[in-house]
C-alpha atoms as a PDB file:
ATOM      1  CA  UNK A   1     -66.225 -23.643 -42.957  1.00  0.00           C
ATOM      2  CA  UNK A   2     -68.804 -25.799 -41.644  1.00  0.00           C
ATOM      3  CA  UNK A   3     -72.440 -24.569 -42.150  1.00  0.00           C
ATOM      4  CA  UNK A   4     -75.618 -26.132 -40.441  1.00  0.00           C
ATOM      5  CA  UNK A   5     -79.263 -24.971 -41.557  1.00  0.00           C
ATOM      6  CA  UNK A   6     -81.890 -25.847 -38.601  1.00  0.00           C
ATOM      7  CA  UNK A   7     -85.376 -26.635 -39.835  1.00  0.00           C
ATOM      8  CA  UNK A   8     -87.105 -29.931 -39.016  1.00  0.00           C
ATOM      9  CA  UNK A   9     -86.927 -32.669 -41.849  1.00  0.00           C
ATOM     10  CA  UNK A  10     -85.095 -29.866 -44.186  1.00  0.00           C
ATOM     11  CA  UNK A  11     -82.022 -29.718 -41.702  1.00  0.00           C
ATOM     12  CA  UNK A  12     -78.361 -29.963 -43.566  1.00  0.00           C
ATOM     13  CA  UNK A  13     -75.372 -29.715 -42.227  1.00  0.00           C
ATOM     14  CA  UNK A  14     -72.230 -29.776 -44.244  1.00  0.00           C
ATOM     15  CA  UNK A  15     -68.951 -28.059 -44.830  1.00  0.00           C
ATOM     16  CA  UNK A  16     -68.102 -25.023 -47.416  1.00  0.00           C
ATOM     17  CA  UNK A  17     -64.811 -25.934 -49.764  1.00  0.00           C
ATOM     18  CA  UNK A  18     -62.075 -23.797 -48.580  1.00  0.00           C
ATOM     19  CA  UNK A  19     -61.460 -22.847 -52.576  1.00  0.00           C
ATOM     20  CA  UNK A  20     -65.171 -21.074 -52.584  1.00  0.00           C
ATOM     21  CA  UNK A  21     -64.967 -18.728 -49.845  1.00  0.00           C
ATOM     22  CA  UNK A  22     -62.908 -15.374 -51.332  1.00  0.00           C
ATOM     23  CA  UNK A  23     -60.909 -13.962 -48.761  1.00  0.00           C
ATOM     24  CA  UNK A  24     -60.531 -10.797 -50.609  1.00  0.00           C
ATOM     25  CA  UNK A  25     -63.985 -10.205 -50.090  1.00  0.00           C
ATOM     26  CA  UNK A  26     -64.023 -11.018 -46.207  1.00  0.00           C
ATOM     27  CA  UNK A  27     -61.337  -8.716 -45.833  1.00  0.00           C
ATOM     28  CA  UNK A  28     -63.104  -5.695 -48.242  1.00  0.00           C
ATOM     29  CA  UNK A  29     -65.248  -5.606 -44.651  1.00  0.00           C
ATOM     30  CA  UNK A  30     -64.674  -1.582 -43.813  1.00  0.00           C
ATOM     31  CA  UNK A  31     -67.867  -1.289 -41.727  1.00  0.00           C
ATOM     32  CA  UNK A  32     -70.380  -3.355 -39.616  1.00  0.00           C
ATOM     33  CA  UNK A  33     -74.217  -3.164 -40.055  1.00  0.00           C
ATOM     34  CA  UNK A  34     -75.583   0.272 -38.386  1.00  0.00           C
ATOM     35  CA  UNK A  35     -76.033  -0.137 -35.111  1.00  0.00           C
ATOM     36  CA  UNK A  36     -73.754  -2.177 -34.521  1.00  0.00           C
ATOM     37  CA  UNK A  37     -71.018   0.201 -33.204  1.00  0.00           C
ATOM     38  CA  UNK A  38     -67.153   0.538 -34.521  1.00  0.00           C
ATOM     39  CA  UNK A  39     -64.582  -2.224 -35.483  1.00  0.00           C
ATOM     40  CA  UNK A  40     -61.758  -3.178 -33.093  1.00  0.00           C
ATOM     41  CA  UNK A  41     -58.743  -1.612 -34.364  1.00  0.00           C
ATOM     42  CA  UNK A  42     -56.301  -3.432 -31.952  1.00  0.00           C
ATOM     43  CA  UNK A  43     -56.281  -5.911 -28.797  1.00  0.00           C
ATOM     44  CA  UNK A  44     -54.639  -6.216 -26.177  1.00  0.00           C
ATOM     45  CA  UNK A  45     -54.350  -8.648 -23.153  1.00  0.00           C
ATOM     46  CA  UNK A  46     -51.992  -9.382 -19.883  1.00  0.00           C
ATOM     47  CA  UNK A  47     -52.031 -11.919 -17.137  1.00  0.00           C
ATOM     48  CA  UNK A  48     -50.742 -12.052 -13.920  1.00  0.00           C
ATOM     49  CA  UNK A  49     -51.153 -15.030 -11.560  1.00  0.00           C
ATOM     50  CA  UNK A  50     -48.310 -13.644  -8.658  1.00  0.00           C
ATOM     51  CA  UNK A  51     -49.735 -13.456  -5.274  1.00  0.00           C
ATOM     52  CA  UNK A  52     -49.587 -10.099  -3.968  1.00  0.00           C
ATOM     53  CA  UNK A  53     -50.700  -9.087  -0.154  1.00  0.00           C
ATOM     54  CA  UNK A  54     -51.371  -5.638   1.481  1.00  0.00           C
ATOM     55  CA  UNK A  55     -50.937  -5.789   5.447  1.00  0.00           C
ATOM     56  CA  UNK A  56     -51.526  -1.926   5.658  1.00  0.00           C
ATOM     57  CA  UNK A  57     -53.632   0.954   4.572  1.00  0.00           C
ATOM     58  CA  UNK A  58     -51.430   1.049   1.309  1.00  0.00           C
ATOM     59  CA  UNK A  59     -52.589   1.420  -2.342  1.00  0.00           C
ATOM     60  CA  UNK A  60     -50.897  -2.350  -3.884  1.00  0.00           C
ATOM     61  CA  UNK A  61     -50.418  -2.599  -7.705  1.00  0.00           C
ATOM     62  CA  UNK A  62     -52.102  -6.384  -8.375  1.00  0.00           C
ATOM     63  CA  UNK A  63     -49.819  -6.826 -10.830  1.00  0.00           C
ATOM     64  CA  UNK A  64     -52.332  -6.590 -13.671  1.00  0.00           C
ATOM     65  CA  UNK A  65     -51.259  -4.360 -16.486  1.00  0.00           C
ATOM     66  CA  UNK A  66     -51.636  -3.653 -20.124  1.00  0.00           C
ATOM     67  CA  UNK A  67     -50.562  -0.802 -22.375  1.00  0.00           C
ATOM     68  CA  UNK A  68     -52.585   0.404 -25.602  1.00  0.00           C
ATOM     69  CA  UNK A  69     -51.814   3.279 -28.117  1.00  0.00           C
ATOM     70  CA  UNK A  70     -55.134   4.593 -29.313  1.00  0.00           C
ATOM     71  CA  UNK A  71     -54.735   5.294 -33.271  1.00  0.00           C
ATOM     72  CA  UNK A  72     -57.418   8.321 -33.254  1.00  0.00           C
ATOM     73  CA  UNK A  73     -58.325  10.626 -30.488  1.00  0.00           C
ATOM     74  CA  UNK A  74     -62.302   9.428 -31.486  1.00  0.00           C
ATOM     75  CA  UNK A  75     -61.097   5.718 -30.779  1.00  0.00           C
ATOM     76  CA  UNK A  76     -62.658   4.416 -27.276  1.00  0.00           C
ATOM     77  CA  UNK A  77     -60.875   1.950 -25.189  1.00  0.00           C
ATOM     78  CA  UNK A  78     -63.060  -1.688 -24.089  1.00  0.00           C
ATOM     79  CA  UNK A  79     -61.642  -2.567 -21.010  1.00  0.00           C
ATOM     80  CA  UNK A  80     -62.482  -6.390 -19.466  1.00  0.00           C
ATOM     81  CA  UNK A  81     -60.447  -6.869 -16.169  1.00  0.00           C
ATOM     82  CA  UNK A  82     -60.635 -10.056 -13.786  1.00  0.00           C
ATOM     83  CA  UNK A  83     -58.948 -10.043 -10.635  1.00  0.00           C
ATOM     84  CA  UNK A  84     -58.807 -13.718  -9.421  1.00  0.00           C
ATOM     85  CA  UNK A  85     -58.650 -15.099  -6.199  1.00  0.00           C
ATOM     86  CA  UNK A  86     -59.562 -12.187  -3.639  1.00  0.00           C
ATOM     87  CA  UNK A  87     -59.377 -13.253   0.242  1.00  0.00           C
ATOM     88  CA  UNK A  88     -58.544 -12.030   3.494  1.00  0.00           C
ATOM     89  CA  UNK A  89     -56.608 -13.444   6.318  1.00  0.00           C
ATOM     90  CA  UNK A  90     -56.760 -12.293   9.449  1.00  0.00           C
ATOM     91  CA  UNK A  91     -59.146  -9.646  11.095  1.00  0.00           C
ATOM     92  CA  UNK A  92     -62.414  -8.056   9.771  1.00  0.00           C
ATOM     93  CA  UNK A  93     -61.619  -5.567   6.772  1.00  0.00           C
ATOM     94  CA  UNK A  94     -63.007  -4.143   3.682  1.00  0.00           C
ATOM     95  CA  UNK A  95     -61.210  -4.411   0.317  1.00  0.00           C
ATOM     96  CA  UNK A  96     -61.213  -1.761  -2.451  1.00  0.00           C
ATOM     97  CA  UNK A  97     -60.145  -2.609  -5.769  1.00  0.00           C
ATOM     98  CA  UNK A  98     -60.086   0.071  -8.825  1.00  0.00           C
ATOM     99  CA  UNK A  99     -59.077   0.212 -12.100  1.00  0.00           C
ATOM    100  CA  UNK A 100     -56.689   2.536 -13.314  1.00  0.00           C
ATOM    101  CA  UNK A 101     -55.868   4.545 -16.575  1.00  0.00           C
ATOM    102  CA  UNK A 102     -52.381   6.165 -16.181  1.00  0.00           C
ATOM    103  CA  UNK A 103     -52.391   7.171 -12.542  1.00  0.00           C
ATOM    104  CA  UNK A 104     -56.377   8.115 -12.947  1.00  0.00           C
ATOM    105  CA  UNK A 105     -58.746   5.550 -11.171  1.00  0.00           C
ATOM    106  CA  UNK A 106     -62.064   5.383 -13.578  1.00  0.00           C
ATOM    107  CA  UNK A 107     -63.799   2.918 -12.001  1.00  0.00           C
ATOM    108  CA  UNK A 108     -63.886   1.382  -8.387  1.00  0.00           C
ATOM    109  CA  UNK A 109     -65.552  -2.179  -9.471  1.00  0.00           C
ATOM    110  CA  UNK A 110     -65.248  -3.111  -6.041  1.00  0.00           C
ATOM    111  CA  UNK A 111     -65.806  -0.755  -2.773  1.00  0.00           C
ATOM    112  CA  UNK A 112     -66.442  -1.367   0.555  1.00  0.00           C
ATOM    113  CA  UNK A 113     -65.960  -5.434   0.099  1.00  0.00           C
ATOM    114  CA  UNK A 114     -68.685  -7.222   2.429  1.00  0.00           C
ATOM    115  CA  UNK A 115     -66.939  -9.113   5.188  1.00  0.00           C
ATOM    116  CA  UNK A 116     -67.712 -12.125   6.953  1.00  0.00           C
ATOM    117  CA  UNK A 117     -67.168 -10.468  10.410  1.00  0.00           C
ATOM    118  CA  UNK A 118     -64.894 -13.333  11.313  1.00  0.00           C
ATOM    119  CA  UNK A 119     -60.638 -13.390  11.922  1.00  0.00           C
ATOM    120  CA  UNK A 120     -60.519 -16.727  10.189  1.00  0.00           C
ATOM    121  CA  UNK A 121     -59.434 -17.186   6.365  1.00  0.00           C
ATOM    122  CA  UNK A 122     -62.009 -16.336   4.175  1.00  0.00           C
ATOM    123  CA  UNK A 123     -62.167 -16.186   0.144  1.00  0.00           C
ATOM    124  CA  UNK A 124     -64.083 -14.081  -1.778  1.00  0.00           C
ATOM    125  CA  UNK A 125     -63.930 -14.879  -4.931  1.00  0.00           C
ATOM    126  CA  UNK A 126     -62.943 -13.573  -8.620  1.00  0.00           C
ATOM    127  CA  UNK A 127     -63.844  -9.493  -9.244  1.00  0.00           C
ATOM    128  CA  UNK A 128     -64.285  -8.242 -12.534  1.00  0.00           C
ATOM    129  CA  UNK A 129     -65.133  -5.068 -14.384  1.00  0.00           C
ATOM    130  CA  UNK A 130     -66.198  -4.348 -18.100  1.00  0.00           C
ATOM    131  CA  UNK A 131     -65.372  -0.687 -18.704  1.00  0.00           C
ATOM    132  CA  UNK A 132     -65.905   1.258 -22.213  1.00  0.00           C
ATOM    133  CA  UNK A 133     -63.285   4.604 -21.904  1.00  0.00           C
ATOM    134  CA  UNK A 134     -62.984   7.467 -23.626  1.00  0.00           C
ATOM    135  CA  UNK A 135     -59.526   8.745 -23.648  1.00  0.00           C
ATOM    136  CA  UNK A 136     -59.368  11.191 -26.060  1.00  0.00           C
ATOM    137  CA  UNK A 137     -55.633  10.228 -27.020  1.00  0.00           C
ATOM    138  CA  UNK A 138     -53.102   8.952 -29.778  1.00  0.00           C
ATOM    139  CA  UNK A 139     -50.404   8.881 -26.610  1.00  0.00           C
ATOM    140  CA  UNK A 140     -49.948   5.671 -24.579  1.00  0.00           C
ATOM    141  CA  UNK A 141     -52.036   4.663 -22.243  1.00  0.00           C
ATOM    142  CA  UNK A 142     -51.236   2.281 -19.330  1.00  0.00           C
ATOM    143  CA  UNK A 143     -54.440   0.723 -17.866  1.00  0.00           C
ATOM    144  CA  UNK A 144     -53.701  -1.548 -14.647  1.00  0.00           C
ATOM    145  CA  UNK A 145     -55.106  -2.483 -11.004  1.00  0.00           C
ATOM    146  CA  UNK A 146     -54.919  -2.275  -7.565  1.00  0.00           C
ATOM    147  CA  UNK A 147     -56.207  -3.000  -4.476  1.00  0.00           C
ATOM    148  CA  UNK A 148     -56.059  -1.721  -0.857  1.00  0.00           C
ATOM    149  CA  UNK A 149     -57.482  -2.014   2.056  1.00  0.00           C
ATOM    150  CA  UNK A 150     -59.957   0.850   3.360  1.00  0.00           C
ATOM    151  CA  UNK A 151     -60.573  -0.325   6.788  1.00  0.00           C
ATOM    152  CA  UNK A 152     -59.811  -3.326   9.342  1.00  0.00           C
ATOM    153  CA  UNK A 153     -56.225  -5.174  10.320  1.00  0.00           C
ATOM    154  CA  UNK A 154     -55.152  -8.857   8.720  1.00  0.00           C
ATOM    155  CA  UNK A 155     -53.781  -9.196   5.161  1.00  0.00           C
ATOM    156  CA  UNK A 156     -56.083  -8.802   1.996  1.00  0.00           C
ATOM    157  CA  UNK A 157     -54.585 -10.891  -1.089  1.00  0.00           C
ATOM    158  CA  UNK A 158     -55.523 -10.884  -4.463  1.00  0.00           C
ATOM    159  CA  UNK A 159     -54.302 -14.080  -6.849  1.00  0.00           C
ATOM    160  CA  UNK A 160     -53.882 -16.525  -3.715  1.00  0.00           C
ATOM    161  CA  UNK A 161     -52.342 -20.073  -4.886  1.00  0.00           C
ATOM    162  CA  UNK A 162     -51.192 -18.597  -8.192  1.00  0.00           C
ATOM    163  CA  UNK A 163     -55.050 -17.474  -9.455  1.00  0.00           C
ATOM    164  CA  UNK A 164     -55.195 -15.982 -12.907  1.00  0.00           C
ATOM    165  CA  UNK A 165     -56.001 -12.420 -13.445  1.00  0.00           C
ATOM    166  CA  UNK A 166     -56.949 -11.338 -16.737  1.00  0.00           C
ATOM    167  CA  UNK A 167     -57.398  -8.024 -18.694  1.00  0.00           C
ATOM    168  CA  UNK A 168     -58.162  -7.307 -22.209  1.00  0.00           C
ATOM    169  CA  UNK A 169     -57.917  -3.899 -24.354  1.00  0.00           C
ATOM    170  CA  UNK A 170     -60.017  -3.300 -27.096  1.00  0.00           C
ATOM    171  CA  UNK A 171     -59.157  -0.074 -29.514  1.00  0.00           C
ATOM    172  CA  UNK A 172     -62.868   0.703 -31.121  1.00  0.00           C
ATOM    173  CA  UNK A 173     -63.096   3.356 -33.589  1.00  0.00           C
ATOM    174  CA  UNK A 174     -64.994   6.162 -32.959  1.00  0.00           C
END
């Protein structure tokens, strides 16, 4: 373990022996500092970088899924999600993208999409949402997105040229 100490002319920098750290003791850790919130009891993450379109007024899966069993019914679920790539082709349109737990949406990180007013190609970029859920479960739970479009013609995409969506699951005790 490398350890640095900032402090003018008594700097030091330097590395700990592996031999005097005891591992029992780092892992006798039950509890963080008050305040500080619960532990992470498990993680979870999933990727997708397939290119999926929606021509119509259809609800799309992106692709982007993960699935979590909560170990208490007091445990809350951390959900980071991070849809890459998001453009239209085509006509003027507005893109709504929501996450998902089960078949429930609990959270639309991205209504009502601004357009450019324009039918040319036209990216918009990565959307992402950081969501702390409550379940109330021990059952499991399949958190995913998807995207649709809520107005206008053209094609919306999400994870054009092979883009990398991202989501991560966090189990924190409750």
């Amino acid at each position: 373990m490398a350890i640095t100490r900032l402090g003018g002319a008594n700097a030091i920098s330097g590395t700990i022996p592996q031999g005097n750290i005891a591992n029992a003791s780092l892992g006798a850790v039950t509890a963080l500092p008050a305040g500080v919130g619960g532990k992470v009891l498990q993680l979870v993450t999933s990727t997708t970088s397939t290119t999926v379109s929606v021509t119509g007024s259809a609800v799309t899966d992106t692709g982007l899924t993960a699935n979590i069993t909560p170990s208490a019914t007091s445990s809350k679920i951390a959900i980071f999600a991070n849809i890459s790539s998001v453009l239209k082709f085509g006509a003027d349109m507005n893109i709504d993208i929501n996450l998902l737990r089960d078949s429930s949406i609990i959270s639309s990180f991205c209504q009502d999409l601004a357009d450019t007013g324009n039918s040319d190609y036209f990216s918009i970029g990565n959307q992402g949402v950081s969501f702390l859920d409550t379940p109330s479960s021990t059952s499991a739970l399949t958190y995913k997105v998807n995207f649709s479009k809520s107005s206008g013609s053209g094609t919306a995409r999400v994870q054009q040229s092979s883009g990398m969506s991202t989501m991560i699951l966090m189990e924190i005790s409750g």
